[in-house]
C-alpha atoms as a PDB file:
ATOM      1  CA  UNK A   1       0.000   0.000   0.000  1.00  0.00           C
ATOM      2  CA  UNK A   2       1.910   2.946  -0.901  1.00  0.00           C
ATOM      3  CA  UNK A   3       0.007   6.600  -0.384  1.00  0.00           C
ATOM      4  CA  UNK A   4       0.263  10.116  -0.699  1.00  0.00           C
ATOM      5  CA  UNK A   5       1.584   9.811   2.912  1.00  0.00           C
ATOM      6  CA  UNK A   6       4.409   7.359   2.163  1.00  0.00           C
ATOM      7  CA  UNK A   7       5.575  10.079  -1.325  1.00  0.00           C
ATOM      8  CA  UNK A   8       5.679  12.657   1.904  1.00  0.00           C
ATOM      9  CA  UNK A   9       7.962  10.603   3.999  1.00  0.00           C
ATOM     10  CA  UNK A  10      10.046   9.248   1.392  1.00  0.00           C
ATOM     11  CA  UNK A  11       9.930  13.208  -0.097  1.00  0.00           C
ATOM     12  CA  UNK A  12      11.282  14.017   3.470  1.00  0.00           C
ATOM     13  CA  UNK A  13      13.824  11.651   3.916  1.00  0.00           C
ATOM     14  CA  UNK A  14      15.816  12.664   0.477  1.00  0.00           C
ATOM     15  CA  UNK A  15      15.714  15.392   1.982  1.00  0.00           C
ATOM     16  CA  UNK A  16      18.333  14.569   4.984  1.00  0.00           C
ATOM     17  CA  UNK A  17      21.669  15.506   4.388  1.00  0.00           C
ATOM     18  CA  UNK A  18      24.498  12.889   4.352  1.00  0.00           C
ATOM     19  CA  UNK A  19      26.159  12.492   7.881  1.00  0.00           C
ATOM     20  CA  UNK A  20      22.844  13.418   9.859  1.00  0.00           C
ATOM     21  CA  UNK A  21      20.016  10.943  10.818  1.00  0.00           C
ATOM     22  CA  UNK A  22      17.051  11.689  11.831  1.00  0.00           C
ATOM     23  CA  UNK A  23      13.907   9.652  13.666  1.00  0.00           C
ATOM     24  CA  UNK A  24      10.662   8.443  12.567  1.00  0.00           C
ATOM     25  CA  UNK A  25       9.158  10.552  15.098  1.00  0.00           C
ATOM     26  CA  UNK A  26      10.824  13.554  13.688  1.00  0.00           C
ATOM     27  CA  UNK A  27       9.046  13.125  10.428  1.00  0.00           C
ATOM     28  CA  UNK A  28       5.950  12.247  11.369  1.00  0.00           C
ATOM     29  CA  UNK A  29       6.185  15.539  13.781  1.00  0.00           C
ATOM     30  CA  UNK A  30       6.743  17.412  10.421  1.00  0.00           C
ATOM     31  CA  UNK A  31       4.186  15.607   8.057  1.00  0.00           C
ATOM     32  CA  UNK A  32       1.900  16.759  11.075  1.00  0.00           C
ATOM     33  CA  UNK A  33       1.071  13.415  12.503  1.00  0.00           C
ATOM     34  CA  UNK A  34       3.008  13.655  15.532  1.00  0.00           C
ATOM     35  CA  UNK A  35       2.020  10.297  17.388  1.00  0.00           C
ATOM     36  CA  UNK A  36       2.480   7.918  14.425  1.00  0.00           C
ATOM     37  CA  UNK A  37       5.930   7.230  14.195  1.00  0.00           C
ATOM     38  CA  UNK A  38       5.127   3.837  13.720  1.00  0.00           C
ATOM     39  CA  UNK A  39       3.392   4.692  10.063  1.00  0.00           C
ATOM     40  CA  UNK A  40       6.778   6.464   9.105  1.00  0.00           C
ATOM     41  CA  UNK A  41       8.464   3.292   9.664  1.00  0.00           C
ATOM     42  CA  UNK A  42       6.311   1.266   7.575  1.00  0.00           C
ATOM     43  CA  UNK A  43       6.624   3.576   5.054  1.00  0.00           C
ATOM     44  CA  UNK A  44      10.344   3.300   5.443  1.00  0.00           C
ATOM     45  CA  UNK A  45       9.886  -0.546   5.339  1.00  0.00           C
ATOM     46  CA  UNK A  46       9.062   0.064   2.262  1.00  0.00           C
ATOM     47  CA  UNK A  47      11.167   1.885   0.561  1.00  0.00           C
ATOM     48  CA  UNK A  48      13.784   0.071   0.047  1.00  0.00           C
ATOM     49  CA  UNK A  49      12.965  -0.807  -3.729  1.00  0.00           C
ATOM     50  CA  UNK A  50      13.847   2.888  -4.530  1.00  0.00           C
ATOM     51  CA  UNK A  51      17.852   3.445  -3.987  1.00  0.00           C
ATOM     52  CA  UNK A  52      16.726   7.006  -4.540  1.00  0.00           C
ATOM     53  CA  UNK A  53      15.405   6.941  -0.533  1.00  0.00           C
ATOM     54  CA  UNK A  54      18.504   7.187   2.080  1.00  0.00           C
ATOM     55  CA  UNK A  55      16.136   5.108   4.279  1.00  0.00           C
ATOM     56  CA  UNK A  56      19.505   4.718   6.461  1.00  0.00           C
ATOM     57  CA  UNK A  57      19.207   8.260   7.567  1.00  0.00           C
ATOM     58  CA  UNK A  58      16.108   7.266   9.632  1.00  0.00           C
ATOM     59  CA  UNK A  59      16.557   5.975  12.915  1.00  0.00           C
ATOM     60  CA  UNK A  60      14.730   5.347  16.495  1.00  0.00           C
ATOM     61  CA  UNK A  61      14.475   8.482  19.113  1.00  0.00           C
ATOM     62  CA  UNK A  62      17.138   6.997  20.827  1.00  0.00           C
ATOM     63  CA  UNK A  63      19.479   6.355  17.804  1.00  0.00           C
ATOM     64  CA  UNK A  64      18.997   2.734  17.350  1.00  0.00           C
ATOM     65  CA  UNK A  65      19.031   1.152  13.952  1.00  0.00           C
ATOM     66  CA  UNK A  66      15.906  -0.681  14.598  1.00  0.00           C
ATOM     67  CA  UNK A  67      14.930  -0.693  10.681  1.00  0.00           C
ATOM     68  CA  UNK A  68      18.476  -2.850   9.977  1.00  0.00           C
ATOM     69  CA  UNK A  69      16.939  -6.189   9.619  1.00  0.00           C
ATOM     70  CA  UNK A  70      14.815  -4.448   6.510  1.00  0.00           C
ATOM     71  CA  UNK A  71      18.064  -4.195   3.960  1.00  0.00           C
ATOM     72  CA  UNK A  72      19.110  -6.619   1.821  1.00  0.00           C
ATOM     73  CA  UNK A  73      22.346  -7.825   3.596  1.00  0.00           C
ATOM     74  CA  UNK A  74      22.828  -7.597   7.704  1.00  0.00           C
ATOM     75  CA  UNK A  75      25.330  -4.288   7.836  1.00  0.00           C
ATOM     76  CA  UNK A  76      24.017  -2.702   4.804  1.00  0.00           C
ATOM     77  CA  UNK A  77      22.374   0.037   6.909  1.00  0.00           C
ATOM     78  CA  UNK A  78      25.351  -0.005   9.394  1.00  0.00           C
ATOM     79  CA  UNK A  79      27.896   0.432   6.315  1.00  0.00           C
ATOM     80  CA  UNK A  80      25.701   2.879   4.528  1.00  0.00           C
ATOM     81  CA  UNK A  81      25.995   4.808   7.796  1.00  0.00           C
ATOM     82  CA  UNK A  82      29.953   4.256   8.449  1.00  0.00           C
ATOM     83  CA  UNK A  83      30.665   5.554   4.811  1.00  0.00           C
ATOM     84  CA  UNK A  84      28.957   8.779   5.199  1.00  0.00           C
ATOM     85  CA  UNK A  85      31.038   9.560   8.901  1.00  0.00           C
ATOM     86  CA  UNK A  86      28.522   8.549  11.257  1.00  0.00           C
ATOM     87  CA  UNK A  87      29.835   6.753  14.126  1.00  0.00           C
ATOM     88  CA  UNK A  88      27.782   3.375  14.954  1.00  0.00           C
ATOM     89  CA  UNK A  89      28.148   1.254  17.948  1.00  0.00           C
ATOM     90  CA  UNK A  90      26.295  -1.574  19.034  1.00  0.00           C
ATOM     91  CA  UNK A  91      23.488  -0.669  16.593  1.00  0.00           C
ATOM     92  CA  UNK A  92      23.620   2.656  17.990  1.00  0.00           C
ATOM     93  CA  UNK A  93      24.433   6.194  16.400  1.00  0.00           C
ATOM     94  CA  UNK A  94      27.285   7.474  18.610  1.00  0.00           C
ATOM     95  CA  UNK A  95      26.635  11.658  18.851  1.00  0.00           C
ATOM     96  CA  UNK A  96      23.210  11.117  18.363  1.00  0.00           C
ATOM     97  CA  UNK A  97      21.803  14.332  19.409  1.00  0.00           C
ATOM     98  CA  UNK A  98      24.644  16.424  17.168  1.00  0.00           C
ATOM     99  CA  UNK A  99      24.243  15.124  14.084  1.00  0.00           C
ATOM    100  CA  UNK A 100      20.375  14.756  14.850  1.00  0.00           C
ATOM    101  CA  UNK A 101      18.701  16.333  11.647  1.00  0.00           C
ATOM    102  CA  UNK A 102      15.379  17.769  13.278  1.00  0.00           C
ATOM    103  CA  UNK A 103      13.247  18.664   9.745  1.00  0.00           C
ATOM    104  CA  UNK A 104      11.083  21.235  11.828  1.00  0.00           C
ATOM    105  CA  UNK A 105      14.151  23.346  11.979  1.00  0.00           C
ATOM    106  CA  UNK A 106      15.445  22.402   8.541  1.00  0.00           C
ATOM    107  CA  UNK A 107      13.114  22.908   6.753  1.00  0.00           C
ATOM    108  CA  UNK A 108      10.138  25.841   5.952  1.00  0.00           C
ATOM    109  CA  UNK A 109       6.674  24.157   6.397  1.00  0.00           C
END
């Protein structure tokens, strides 16, 4: 089932610049749907068809790659992460809150 909402997300996330993440919460903040994070990450679930999405960049609130297990090998996302500078430890962005890309403050609504 893709939507009009999923072409916002996905619009949104191409939209994060490389070396800064940002959360599912974030976005669905922005889109104006602030307590359905959860329907960002199925959106992001997804996406992964279109390399055109840096479905990477998206993340838990606490940093946590929770969406890993959705590319195609087990440290895609990890990797994707590592070769754009961001630190990842135990599935975890290290400097989370720094390179945090907030798309409320980003960007003009």
């Amino acid at each position: 089932m893709k939507s009009d909402f999923f072409k916002d997300v996905y619009d949104v996330v191409k939209l994060i610049p490389k070396g800064r993440v940002t959360s599912y919460g974030a976005i669905a903040k922005y889109l104006g749907i602030a307590r359905s994070a959860r329907v960002v990450g199925w959106a992001m679930n997804n996406s992964h068809l279109d390399m055109t999405i840096p479905a990477h960049r998206v993340v838990n609130r606490n940093g946590l790659l929770t969406g890993k297990h959705h590319f195609s090998k087990e440290n895609s996302m990890i990797n994707l992460l590592l070769n754009e500078g961001v630190t990842v430890i135990d599935n975890k962005v290290v400097d989370f809150d720094e390179i945090f890309w907030n798309p409320l403050k980003e960007l003009e609504l």
